[in-house]
N, C-alpha and C. Protein backbone atom coordinates (compact mmCIF):
# COMPACT_ATOMS: atom_id res chain seq x y z
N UNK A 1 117.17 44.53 -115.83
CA UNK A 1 117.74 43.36 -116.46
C UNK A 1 118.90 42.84 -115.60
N UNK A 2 118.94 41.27 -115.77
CA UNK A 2 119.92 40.88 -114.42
C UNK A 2 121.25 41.07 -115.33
N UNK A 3 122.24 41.45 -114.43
CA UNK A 3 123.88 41.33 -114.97
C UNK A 3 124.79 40.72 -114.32
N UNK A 4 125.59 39.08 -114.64
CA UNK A 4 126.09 39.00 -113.98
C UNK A 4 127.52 39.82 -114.23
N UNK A 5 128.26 39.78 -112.35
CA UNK A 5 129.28 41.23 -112.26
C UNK A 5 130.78 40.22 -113.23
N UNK A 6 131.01 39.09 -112.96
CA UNK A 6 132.11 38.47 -113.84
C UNK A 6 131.49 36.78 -114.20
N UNK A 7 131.91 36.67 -115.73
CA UNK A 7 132.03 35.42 -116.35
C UNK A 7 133.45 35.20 -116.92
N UNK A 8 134.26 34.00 -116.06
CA UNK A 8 135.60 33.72 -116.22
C UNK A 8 136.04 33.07 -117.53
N UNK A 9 136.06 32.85 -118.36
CA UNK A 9 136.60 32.18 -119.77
C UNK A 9 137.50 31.54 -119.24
N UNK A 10 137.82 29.87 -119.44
CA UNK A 10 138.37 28.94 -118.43
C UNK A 10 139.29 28.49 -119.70
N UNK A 11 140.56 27.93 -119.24
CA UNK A 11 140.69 27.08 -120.42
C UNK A 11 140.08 25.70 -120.53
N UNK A 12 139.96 24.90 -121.20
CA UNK A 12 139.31 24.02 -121.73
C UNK A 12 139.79 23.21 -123.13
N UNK A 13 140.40 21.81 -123.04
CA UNK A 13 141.33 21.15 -123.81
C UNK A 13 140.11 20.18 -123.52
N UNK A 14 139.49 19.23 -124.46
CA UNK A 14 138.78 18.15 -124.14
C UNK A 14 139.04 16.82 -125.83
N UNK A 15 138.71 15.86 -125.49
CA UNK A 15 138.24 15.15 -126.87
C UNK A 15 139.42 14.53 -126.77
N UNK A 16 139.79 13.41 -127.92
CA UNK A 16 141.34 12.68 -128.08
C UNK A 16 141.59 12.89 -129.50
N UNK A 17 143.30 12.47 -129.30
CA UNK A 17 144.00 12.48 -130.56
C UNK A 17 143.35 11.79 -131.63
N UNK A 18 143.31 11.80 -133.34
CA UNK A 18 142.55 11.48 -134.18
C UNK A 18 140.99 11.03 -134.37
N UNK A 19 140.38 11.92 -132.78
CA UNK A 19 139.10 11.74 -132.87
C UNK A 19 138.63 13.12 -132.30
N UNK A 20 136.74 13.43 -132.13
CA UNK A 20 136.67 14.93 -131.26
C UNK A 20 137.11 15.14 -130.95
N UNK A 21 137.90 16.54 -130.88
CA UNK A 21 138.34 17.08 -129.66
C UNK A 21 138.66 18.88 -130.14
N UNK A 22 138.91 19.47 -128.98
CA UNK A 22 138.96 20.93 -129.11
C UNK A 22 139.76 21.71 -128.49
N UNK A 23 140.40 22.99 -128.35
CA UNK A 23 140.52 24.03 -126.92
C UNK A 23 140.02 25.11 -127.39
N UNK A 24 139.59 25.48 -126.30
CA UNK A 24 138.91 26.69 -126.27
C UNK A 24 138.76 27.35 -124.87
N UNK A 25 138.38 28.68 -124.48
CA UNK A 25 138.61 29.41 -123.31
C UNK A 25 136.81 29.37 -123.53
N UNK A 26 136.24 28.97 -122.26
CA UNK A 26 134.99 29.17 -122.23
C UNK A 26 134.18 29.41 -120.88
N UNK A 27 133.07 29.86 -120.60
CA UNK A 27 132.08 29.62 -119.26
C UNK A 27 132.06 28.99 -118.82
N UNK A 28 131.70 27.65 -119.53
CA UNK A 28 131.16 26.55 -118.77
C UNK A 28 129.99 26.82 -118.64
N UNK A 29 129.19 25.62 -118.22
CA UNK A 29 127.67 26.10 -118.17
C UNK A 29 126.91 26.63 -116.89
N UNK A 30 126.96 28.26 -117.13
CA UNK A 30 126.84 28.78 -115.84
C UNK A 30 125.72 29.95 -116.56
N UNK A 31 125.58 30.57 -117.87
CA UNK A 31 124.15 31.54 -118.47
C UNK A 31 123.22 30.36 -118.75
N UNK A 32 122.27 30.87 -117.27
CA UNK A 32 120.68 30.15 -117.56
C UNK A 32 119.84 31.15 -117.76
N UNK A 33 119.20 31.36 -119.54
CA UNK A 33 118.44 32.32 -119.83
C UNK A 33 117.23 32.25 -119.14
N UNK A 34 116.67 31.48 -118.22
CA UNK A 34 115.59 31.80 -117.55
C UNK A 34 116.00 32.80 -116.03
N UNK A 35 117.88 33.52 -116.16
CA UNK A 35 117.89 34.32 -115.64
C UNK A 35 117.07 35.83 -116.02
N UNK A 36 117.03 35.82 -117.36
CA UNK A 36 116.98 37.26 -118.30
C UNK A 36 115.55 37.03 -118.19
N UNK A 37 115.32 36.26 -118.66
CA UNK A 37 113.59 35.97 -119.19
C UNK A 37 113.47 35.05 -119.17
N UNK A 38 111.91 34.65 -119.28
CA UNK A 38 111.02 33.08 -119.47
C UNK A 38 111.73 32.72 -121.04
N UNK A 39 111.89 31.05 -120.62
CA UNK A 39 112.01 30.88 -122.76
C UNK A 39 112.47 29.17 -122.33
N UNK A 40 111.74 29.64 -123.91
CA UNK A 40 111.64 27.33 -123.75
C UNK A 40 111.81 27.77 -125.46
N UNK A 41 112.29 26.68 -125.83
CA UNK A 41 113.33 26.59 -126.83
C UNK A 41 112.17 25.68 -127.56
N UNK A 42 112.91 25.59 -129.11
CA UNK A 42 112.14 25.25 -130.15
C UNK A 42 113.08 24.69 -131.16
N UNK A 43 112.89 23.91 -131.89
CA UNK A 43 114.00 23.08 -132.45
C UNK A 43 113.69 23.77 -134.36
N UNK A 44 114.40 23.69 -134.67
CA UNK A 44 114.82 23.75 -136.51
C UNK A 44 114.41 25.52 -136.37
N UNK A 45 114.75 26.50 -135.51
CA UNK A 45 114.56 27.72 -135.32
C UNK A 45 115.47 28.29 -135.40
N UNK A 46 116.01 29.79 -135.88
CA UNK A 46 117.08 30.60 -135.87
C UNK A 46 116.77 31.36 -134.28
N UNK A 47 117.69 31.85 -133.46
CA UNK A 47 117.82 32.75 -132.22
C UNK A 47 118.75 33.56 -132.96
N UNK A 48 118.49 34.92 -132.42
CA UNK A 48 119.33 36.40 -132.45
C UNK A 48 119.49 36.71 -131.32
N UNK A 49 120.69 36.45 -130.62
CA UNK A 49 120.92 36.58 -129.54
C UNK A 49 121.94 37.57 -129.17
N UNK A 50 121.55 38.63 -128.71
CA UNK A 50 122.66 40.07 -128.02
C UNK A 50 122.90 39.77 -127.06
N UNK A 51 124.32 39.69 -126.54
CA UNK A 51 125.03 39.62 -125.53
C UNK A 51 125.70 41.14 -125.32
N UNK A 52 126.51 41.38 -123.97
CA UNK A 52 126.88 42.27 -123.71
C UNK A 52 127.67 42.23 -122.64
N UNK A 53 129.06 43.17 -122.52
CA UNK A 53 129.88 43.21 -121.23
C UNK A 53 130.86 43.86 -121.34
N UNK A 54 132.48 43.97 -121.04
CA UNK A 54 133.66 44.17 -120.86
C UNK A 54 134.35 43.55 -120.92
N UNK A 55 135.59 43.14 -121.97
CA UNK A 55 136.41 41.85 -121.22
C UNK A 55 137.51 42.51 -121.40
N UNK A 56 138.39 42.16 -120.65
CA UNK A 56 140.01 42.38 -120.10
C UNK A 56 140.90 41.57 -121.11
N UNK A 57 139.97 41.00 -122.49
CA UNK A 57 141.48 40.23 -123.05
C UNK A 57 140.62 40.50 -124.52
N UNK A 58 141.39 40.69 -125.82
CA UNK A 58 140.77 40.59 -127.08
C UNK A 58 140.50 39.47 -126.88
N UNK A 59 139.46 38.90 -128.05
CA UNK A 59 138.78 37.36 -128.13
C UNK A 59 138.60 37.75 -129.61
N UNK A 60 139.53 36.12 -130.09
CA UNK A 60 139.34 36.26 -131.57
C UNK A 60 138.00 35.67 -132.22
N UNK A 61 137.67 34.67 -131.52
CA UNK A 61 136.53 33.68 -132.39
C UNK A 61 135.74 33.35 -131.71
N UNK A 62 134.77 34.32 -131.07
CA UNK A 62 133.31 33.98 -129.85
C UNK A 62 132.53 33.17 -130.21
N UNK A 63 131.73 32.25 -129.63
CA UNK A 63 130.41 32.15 -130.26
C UNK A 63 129.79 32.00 -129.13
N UNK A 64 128.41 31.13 -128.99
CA UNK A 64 127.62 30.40 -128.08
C UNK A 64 127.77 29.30 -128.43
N UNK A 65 127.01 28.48 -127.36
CA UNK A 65 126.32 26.85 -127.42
C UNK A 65 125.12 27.07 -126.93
N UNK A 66 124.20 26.51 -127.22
CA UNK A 66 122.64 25.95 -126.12
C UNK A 66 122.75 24.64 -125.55
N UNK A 67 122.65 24.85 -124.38
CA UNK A 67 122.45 23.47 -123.70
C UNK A 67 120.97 23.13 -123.07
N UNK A 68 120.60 21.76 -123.16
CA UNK A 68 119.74 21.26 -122.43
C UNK A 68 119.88 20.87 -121.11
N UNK A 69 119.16 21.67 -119.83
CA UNK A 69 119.66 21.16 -118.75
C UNK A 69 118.86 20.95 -117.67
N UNK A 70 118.78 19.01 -117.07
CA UNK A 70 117.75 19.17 -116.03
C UNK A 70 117.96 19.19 -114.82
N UNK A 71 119.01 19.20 -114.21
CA UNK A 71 119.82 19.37 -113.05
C UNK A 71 120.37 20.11 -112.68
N UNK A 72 120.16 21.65 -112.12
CA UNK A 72 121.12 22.90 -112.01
C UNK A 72 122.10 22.69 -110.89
N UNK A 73 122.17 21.61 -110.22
CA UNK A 73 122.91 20.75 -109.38
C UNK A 73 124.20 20.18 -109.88
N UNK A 74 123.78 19.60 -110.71
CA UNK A 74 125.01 18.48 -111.72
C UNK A 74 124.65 18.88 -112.75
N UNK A 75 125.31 20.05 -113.50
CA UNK A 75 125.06 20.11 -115.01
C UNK A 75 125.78 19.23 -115.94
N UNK A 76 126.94 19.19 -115.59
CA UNK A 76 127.05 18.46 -117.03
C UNK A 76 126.89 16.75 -117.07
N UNK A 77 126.03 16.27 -115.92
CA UNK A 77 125.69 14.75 -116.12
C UNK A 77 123.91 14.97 -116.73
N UNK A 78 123.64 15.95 -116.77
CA UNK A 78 122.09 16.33 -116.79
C UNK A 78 121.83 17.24 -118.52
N UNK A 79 123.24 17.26 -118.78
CA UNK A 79 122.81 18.18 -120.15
C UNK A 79 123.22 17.45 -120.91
N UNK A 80 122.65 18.21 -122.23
CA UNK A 80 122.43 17.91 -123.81
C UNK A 80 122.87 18.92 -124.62
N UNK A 81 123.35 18.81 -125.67
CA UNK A 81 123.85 19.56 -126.66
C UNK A 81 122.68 20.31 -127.35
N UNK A 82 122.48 20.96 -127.68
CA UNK A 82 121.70 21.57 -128.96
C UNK A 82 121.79 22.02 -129.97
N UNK A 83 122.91 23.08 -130.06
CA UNK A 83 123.03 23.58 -131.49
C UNK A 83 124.27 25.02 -131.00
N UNK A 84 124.56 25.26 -131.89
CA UNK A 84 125.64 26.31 -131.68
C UNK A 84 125.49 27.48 -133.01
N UNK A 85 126.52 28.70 -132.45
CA UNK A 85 126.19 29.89 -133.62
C UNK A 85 127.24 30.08 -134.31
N UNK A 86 128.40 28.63 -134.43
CA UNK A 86 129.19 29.17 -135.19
C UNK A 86 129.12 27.85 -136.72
N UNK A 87 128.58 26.58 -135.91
CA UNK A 87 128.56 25.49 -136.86
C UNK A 87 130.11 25.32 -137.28
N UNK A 88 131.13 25.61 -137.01
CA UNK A 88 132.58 25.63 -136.73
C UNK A 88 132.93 26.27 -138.41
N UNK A 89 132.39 27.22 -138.80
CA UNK A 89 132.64 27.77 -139.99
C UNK A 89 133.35 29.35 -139.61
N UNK A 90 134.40 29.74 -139.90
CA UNK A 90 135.35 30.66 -139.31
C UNK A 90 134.32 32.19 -140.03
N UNK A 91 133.64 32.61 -140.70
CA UNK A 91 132.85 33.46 -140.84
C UNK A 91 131.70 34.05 -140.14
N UNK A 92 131.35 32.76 -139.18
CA UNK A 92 130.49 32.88 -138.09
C UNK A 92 131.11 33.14 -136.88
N UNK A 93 131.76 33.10 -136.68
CA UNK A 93 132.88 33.88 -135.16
C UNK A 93 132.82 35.27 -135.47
N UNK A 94 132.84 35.15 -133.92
CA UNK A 94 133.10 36.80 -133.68
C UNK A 94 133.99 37.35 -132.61
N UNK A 95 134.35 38.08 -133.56
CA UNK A 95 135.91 39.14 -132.50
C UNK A 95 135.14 39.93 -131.75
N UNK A 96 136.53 40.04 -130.63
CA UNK A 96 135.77 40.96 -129.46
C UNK A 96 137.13 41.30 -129.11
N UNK A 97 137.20 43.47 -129.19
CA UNK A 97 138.13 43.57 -128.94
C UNK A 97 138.21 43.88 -127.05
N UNK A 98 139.04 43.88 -126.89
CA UNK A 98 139.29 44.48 -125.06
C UNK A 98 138.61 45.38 -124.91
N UNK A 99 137.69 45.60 -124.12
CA UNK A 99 136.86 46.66 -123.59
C UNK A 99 135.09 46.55 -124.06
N UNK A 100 134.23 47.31 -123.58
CA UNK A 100 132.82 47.40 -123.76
C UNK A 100 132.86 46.82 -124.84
N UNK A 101 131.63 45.75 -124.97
CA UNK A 101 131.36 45.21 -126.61
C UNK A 101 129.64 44.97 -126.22
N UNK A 102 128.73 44.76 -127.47
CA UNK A 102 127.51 44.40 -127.22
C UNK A 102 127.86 43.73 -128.71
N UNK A 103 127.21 42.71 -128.93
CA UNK A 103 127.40 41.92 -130.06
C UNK A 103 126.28 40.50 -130.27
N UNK A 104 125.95 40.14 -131.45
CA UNK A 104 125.07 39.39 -131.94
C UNK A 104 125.25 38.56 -132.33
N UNK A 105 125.00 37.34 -131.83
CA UNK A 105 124.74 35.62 -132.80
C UNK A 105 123.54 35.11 -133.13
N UNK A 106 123.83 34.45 -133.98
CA UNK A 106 122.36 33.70 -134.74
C UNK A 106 122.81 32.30 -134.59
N UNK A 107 121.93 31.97 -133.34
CA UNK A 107 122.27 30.72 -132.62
C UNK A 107 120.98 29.63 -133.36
N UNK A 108 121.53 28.64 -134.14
CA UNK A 108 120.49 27.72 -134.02
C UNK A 108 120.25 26.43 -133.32
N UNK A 109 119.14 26.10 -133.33
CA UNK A 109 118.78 24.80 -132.03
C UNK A 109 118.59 23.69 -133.66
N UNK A 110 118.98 22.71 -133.86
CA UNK A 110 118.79 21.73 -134.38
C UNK A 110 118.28 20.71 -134.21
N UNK A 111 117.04 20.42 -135.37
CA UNK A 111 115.94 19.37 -134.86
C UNK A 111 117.12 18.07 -134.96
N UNK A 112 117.74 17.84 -135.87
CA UNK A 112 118.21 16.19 -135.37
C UNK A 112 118.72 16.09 -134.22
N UNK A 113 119.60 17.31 -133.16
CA UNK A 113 120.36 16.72 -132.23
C UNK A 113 118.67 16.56 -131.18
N UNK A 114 117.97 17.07 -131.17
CA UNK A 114 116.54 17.03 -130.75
C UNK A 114 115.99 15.33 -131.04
N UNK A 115 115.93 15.20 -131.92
CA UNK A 115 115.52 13.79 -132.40
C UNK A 115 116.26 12.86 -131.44
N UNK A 116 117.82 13.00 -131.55
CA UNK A 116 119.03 12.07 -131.43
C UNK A 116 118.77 11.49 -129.91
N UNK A 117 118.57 13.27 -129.20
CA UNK A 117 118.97 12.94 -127.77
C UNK A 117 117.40 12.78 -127.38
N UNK A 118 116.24 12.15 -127.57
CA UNK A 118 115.45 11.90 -127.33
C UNK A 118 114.98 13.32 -126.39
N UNK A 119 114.43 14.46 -126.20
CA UNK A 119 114.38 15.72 -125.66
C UNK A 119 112.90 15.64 -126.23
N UNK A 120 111.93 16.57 -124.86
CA UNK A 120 110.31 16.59 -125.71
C UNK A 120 110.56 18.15 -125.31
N UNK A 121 110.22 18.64 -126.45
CA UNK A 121 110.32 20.36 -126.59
C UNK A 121 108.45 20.70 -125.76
N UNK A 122 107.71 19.56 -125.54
CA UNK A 122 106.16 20.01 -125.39
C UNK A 122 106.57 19.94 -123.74
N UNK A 123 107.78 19.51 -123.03
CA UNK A 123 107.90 19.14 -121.66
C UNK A 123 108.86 19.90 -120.84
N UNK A 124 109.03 21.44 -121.05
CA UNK A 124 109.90 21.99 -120.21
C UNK A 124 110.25 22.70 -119.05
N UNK A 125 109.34 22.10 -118.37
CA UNK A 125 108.46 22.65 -117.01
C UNK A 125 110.00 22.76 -116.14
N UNK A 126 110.66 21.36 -116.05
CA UNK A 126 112.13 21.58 -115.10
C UNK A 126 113.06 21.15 -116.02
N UNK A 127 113.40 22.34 -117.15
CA UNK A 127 113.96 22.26 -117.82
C UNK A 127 115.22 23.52 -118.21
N UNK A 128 116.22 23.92 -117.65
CA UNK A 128 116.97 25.37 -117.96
C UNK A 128 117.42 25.02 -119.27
N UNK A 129 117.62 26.15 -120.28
CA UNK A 129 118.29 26.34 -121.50
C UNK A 129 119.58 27.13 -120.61
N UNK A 130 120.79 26.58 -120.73
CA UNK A 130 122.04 27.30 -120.52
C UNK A 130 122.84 27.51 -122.12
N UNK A 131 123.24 29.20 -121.83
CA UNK A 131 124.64 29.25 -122.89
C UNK A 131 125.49 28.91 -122.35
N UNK A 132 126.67 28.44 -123.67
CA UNK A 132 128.21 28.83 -123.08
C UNK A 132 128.93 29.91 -123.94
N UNK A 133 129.14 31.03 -123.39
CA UNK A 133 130.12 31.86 -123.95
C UNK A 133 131.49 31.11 -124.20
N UNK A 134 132.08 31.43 -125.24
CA UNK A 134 133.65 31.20 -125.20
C UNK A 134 134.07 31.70 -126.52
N UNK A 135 135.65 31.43 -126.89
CA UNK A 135 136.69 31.93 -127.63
C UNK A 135 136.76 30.22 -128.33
N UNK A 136 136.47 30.24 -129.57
CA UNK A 136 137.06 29.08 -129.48
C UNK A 136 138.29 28.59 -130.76
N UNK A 137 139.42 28.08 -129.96
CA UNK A 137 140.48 28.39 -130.76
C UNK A 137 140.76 26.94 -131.53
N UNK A 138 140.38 25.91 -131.36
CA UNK A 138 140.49 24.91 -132.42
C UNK A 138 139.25 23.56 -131.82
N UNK A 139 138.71 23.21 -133.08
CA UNK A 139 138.09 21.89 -133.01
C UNK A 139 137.91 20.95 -134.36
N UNK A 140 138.14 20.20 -133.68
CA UNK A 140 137.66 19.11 -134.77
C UNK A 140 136.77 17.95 -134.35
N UNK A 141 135.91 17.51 -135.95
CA UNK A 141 135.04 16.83 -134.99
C UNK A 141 134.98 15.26 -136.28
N UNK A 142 135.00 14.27 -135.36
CA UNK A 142 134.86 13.04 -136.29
C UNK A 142 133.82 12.15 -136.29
N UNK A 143 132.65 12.05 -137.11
CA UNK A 143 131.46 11.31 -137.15
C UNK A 143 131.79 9.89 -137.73
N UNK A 144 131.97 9.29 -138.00
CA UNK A 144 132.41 8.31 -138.71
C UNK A 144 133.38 8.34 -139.41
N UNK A 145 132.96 7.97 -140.82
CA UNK A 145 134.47 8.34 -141.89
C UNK A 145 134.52 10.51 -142.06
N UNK A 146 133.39 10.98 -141.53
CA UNK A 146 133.24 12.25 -142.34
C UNK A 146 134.31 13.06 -141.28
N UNK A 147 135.09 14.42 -141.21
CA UNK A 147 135.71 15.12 -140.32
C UNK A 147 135.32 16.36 -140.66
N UNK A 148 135.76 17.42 -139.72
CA UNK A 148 135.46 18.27 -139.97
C UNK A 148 135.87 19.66 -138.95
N UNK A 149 136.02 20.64 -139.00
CA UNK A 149 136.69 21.70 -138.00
C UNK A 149 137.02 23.15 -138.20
N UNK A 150 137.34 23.68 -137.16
CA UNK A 150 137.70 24.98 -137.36
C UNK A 150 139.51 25.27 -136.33
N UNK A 151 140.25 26.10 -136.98
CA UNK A 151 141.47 26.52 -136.43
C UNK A 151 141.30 27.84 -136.45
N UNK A 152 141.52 28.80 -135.23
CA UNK A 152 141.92 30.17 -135.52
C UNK A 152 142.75 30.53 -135.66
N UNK A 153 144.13 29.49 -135.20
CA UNK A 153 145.72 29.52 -135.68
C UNK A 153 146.33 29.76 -134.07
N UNK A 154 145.25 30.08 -133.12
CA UNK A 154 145.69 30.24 -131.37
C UNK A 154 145.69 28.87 -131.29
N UNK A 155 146.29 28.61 -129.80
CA UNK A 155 146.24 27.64 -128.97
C UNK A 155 146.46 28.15 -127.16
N UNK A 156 145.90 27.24 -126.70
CA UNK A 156 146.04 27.17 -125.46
C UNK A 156 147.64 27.38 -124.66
N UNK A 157 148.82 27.98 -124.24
CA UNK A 157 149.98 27.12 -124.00
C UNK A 157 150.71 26.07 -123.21
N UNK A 158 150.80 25.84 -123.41
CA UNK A 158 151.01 24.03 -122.28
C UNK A 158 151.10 24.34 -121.35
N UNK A 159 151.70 25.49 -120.64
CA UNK A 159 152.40 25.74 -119.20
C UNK A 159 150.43 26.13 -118.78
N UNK A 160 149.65 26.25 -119.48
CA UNK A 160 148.68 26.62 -118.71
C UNK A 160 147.43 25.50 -118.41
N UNK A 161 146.98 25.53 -117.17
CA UNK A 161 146.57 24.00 -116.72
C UNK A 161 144.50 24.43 -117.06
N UNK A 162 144.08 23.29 -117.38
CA UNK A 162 142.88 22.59 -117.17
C UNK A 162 142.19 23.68 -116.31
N UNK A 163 141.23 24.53 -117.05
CA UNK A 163 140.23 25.09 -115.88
C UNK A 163 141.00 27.13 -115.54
N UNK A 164 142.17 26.77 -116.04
CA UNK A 164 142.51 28.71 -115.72
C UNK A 164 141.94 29.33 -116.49
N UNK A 165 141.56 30.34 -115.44
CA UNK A 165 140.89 31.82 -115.76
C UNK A 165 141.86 32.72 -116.92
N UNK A 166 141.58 32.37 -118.07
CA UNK A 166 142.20 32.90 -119.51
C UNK A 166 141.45 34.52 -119.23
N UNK A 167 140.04 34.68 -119.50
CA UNK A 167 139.84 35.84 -119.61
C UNK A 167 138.50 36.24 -118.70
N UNK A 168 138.37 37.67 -118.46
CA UNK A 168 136.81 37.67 -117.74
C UNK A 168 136.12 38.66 -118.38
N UNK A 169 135.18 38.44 -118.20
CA UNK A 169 133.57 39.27 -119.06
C UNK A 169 133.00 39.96 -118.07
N UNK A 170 133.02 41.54 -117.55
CA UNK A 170 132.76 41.85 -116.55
C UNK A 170 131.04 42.41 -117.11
N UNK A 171 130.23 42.88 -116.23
CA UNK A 171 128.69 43.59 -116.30
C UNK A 171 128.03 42.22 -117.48
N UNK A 172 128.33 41.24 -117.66
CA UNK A 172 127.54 40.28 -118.61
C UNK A 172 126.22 40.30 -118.46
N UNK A 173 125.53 40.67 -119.95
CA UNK A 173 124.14 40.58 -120.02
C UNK A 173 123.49 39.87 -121.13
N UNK A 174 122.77 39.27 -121.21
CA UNK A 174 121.97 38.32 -122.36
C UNK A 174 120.60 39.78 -122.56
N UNK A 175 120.55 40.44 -123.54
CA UNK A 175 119.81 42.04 -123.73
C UNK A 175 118.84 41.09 -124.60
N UNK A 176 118.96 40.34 -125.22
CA UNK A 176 117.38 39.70 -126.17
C UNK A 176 118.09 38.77 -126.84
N UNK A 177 117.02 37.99 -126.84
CA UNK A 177 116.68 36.65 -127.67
C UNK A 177 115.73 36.49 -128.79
N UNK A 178 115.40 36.90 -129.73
CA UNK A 178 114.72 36.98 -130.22
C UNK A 178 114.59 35.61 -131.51
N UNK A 179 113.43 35.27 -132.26
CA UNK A 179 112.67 33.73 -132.95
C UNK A 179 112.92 34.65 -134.18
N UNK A 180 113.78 33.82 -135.12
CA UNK A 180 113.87 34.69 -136.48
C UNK A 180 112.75 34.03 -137.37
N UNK A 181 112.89 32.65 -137.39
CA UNK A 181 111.58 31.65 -138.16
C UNK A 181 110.59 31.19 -137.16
């Protein structure tokens, strides 16, 4: 099974004042599960996904993302959102203390963002599914009149810039993926 030897947890501040926005310490989109294994994704489906590694810093509130991606060149002009394992509900995070952890999310892919972003699940010949690991310490998100979010009560601290190496994930492994529905 492939392992990569470090995944850096970056900081990451994005979105504007009284509209999306978030921070969080994350990957970036750098786990392409067609490292681990073959897999083409399926929309309105539950994933059980085991991860595994070492990290050098506690992490209060882990989750994933799935991304759609057709450019391993330019990812983020080439990707799409899919679905995430926390749905920003603070019961779905997961702690990770400092040292060896192997741990589980139930990542789902959602048919509307499928619908939204026009994506053909029958066409994924040059197509990577990337995760993003991360910590994520506040978001909020604004659809119209509706809002909505999660706080872990962390923050980023100002003195620290756009893109630093917050924490690292050493021996990282994606151990199974498994189709719950």
């Amino acid at each position: 099974m492939p392992t990569f030897p470090n995944i850096h947890l970056r900081a990451n501040r994005w979105g504007e004042e009284d509209k999306t926005r978030g921070e969080m310490r994350n990957s970036d989109l750098c786990i392409n599960l067609s490292d681990f294994f073959p897999f083409n994704i399926k929309a309105d489906v539950e994933y059980i996904v085991t991860i595994s590694g070492e990290t050098d810093t506690p992490l209060k509130s882990t989750g994933l993302d799935a991304w759609w991606v057709t450019d391993l060149k330019n990812v983020w002009s080439s990707s799409e959102w899919l679905g995430n394992s926390n749905e920003e509900k603070a019961e779905n995070y997961v702690e990770i203390p400092k040292g060896r952890f192997q741990k589980t999310y139930s990542l789902y892919v959602r048919q509307d963002e499928i619908d939204k972003k026009g994506l053909d699940l029958n066409n994924q010949e040059n197509v990577s599914i990337m995760l993003v690991f991360g910590e994520c310490m506040f978001v909020k998100w604004v659809v119209g009149s509706e809002s909505g979010g999660y706080d872990s009560g962390s923050r980023i601290p100002n003195d620290i810039d756009q893109g630093t190496i917050m924490a690292t994930i050493r021996d990282f492994k994606v151990i199974s993926v498994t189709e719950v529905n």
